[in-house]
N, C-alpha and C. Protein backbone atom coordinates (compact mmCIF):
# COMPACT_ATOMS: atom_id res chain seq x y z
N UNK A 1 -16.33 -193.62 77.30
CA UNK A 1 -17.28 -192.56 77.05
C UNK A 1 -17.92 -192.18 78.39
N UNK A 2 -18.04 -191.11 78.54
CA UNK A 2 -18.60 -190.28 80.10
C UNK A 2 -19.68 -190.43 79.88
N UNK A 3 -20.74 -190.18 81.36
CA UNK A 3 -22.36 -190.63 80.94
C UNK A 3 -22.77 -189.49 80.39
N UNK A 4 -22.39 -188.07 80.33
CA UNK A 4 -23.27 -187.15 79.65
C UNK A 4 -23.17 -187.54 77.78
N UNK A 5 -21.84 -188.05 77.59
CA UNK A 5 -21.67 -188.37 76.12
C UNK A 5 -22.87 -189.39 75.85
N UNK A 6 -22.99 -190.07 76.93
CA UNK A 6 -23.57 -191.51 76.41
C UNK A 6 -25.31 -190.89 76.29
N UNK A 7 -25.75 -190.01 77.50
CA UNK A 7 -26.86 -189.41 77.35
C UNK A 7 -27.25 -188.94 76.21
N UNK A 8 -26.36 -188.04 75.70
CA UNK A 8 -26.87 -186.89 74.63
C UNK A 8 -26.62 -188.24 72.80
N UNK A 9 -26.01 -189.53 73.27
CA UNK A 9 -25.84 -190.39 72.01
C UNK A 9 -27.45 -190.94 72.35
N UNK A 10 -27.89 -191.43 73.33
CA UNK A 10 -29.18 -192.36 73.87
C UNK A 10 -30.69 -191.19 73.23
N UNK A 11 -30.28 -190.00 73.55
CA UNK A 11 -31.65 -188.70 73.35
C UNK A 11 -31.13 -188.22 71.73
N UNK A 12 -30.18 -189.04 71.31
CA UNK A 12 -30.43 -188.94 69.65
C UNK A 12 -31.04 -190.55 68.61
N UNK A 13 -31.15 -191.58 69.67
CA UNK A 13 -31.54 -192.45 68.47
C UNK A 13 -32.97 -192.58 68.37
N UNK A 14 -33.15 -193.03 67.82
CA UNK A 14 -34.35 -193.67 66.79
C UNK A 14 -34.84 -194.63 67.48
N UNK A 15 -36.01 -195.10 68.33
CA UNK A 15 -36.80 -196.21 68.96
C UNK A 15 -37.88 -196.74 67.94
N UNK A 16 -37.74 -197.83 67.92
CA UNK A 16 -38.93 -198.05 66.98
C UNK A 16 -40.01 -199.47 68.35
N UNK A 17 -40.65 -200.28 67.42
CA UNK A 17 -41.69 -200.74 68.09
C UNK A 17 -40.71 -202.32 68.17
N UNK A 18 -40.17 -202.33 69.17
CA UNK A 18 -39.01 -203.60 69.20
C UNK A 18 -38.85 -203.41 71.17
N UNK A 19 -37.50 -204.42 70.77
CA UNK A 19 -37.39 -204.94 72.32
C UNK A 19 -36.32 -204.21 73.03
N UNK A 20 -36.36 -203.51 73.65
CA UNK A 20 -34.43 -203.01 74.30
C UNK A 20 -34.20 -203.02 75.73
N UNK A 21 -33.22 -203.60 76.05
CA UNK A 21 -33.02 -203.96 77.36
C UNK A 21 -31.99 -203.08 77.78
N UNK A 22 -32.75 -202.51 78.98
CA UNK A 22 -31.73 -201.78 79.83
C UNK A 22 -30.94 -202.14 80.79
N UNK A 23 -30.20 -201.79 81.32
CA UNK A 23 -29.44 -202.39 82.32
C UNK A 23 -28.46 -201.01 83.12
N UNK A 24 -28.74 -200.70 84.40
CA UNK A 24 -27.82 -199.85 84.99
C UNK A 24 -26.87 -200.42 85.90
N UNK A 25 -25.10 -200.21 85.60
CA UNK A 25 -24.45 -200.87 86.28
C UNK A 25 -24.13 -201.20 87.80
N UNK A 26 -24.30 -201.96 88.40
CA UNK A 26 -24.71 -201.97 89.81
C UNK A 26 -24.08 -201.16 90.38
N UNK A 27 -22.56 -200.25 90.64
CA UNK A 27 -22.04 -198.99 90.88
C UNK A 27 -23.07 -197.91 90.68
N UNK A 28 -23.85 -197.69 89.70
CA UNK A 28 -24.12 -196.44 89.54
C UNK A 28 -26.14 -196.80 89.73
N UNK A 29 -26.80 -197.93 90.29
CA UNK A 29 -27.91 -197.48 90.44
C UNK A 29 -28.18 -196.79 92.19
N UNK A 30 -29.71 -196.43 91.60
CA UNK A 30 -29.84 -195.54 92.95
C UNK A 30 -29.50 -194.37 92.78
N UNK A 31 -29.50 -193.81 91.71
CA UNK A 31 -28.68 -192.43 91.10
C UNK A 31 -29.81 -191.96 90.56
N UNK A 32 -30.94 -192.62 89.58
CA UNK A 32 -32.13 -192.48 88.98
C UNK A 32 -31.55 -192.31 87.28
N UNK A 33 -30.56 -193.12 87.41
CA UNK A 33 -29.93 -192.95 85.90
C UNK A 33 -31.27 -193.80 85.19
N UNK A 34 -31.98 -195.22 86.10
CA UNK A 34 -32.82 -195.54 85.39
C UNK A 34 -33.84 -195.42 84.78
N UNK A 35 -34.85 -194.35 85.71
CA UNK A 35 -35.62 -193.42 85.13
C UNK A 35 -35.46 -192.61 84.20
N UNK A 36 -33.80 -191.86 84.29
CA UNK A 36 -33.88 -190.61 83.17
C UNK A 36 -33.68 -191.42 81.87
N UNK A 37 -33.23 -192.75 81.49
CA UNK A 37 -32.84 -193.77 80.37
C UNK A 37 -34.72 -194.18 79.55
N UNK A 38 -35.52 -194.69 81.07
CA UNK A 38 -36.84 -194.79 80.07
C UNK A 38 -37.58 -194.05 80.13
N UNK A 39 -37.26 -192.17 80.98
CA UNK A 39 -37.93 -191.04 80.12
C UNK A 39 -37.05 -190.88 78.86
N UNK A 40 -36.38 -190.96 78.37
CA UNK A 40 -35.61 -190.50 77.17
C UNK A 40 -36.77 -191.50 75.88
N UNK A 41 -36.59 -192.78 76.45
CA UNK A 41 -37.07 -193.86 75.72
C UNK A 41 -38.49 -193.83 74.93
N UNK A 42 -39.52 -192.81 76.55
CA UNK A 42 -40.39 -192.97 76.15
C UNK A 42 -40.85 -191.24 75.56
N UNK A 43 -39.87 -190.19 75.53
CA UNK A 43 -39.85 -189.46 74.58
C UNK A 43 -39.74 -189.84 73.36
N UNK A 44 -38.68 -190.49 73.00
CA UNK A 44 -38.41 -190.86 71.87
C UNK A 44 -39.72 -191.71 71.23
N UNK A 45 -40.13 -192.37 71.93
CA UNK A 45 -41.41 -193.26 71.42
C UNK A 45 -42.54 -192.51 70.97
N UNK A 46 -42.54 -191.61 71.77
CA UNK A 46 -44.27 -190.64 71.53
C UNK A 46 -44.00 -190.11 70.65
N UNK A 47 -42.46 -189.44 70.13
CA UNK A 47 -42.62 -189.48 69.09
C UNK A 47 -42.66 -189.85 67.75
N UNK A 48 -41.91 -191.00 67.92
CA UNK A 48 -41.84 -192.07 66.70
C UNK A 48 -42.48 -193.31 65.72
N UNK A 49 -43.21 -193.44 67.54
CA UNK A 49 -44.40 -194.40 67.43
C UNK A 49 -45.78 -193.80 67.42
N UNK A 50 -45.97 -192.98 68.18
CA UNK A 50 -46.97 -192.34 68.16
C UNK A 50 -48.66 -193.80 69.00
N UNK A 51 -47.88 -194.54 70.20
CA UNK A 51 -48.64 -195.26 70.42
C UNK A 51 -49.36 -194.57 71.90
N UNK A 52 -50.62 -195.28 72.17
CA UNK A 52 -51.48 -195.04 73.07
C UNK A 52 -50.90 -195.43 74.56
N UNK A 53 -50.13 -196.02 74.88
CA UNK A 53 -49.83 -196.41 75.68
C UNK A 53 -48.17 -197.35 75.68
N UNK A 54 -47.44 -196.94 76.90
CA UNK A 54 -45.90 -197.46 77.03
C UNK A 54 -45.96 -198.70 77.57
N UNK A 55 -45.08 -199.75 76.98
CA UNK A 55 -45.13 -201.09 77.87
C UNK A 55 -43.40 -201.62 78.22
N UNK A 56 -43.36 -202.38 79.49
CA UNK A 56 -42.22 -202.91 79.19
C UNK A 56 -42.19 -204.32 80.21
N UNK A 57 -40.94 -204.63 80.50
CA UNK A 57 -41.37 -205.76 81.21
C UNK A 57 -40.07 -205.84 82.08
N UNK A 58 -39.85 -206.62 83.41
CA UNK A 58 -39.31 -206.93 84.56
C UNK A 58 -39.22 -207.84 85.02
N UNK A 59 -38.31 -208.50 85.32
CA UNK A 59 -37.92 -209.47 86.09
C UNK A 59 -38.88 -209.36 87.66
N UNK A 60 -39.54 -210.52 87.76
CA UNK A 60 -40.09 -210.60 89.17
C UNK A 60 -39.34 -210.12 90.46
N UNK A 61 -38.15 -210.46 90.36
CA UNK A 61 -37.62 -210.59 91.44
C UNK A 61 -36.38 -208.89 91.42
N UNK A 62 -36.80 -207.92 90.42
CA UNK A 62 -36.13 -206.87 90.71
C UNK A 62 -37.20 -206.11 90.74
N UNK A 63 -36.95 -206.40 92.37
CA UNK A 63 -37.90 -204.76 93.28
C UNK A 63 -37.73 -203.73 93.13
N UNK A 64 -36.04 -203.07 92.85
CA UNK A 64 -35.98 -201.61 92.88
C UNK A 64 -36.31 -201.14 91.73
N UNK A 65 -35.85 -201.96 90.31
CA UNK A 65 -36.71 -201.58 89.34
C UNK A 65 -37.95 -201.50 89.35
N UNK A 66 -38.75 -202.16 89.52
CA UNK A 66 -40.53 -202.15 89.53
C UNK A 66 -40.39 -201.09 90.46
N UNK A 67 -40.22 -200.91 91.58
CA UNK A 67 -40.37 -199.35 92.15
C UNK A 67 -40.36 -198.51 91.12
N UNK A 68 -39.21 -198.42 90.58
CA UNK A 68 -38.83 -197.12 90.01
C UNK A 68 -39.88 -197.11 88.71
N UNK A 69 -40.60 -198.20 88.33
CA UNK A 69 -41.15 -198.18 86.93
C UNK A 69 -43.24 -197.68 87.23
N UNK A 70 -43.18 -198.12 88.97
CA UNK A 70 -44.41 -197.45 89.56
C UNK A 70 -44.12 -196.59 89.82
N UNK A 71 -43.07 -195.92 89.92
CA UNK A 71 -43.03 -194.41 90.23
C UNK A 71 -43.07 -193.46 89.10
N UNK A 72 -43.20 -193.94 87.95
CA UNK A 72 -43.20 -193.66 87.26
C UNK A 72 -44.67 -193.37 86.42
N UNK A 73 -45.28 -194.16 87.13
CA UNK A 73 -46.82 -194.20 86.45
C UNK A 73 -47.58 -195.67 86.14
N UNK A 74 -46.07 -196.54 85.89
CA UNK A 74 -46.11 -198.05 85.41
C UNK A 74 -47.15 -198.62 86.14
N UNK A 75 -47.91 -199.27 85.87
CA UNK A 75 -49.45 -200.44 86.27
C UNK A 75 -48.55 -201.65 85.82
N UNK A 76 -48.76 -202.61 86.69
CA UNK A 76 -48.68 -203.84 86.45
C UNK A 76 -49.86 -204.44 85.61
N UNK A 77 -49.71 -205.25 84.82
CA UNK A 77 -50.88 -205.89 83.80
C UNK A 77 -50.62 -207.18 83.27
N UNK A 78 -52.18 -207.80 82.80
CA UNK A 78 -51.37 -209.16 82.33
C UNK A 78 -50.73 -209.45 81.28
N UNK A 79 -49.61 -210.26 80.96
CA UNK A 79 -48.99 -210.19 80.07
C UNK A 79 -49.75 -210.85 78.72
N UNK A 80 -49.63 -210.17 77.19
CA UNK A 80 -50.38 -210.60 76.20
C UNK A 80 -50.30 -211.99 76.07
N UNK A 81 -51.34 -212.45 75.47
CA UNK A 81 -51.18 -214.14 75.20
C UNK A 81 -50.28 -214.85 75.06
N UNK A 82 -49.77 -215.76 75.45
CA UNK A 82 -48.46 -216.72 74.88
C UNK A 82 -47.29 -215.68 75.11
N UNK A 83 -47.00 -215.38 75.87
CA UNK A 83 -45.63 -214.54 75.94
C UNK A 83 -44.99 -215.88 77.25
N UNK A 84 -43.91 -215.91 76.44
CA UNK A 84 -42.96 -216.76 77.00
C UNK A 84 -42.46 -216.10 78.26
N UNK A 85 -42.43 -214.90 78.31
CA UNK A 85 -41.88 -214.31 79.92
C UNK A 85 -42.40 -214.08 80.97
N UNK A 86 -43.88 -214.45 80.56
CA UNK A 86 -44.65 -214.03 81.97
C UNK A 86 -44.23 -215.02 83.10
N UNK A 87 -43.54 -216.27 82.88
CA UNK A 87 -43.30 -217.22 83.95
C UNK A 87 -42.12 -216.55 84.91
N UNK A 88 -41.21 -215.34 84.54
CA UNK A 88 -40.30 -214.80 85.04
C UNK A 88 -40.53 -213.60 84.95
N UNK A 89 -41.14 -212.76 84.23
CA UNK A 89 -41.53 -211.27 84.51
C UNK A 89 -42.48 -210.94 84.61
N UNK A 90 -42.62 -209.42 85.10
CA UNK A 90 -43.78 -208.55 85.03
C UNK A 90 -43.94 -207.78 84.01
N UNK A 91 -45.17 -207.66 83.29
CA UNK A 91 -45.56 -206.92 82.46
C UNK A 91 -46.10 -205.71 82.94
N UNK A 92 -45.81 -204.25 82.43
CA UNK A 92 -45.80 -203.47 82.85
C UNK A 92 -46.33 -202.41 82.08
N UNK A 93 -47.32 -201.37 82.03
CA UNK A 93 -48.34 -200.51 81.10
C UNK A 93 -48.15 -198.76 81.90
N UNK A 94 -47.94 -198.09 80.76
CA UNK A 94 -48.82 -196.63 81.44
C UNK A 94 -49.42 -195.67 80.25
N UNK A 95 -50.39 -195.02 80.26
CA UNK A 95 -51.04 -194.57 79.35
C UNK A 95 -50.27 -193.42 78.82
N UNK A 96 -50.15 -192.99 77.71
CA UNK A 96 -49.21 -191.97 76.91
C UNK A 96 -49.67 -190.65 77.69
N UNK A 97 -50.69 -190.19 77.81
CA UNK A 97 -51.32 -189.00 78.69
C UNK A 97 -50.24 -188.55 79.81
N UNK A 98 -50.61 -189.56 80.62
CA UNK A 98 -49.73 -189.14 82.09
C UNK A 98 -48.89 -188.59 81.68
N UNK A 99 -48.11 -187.89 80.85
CA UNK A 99 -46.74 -186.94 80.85
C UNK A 99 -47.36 -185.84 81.13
């Protein structure tokens, strides 16, 4: 499947309030395929969820992502209570507004 197929399948599903992991194949980052994947995401959310604010989370040690997720608007924050990932990721916030 070509990436515009895969685009226009990704800007038709359904996001609900769950976990989804992205991943851009090391060939193709640096392209900003990753950004246009969690604007789609977080279209889809504003409208589905209808929540106050976007969250997601990162591996400490991937810089170009966290770039790309502050360039985005992303605040680093602390991770909610008892979350098993904060020992390896960053928790990551931006307010629904900023669009």
């Amino acid at each position: 499947m070509d990436l515009e197929k895969r685009w226009r399948s990704a800007r038709s599903m359904s996001v609900t309030d769950a976990s989804t992991r992205l991943v851009v194949s090391p060939g193709r980052r640096r392209q900003g395929i990753g950004k246009q994947l969690v604007s789609c995401l977080m279209e889809q959310g504003r409208k589905d969820i209808r929540r106050q604010e976007y969250s997601l989370s990162v591996c400490k040690d991937n810089h170009p992502a966290k770039a790309c997720y502050i360039g985005m608007g992303f605040e680093e924050t602390e991770y909610p209570l008892n979350d098993e990932m904060a020992n390896t990721c960053l928790y990551m916030t931006r307010p629904v507004e900023k669009e």
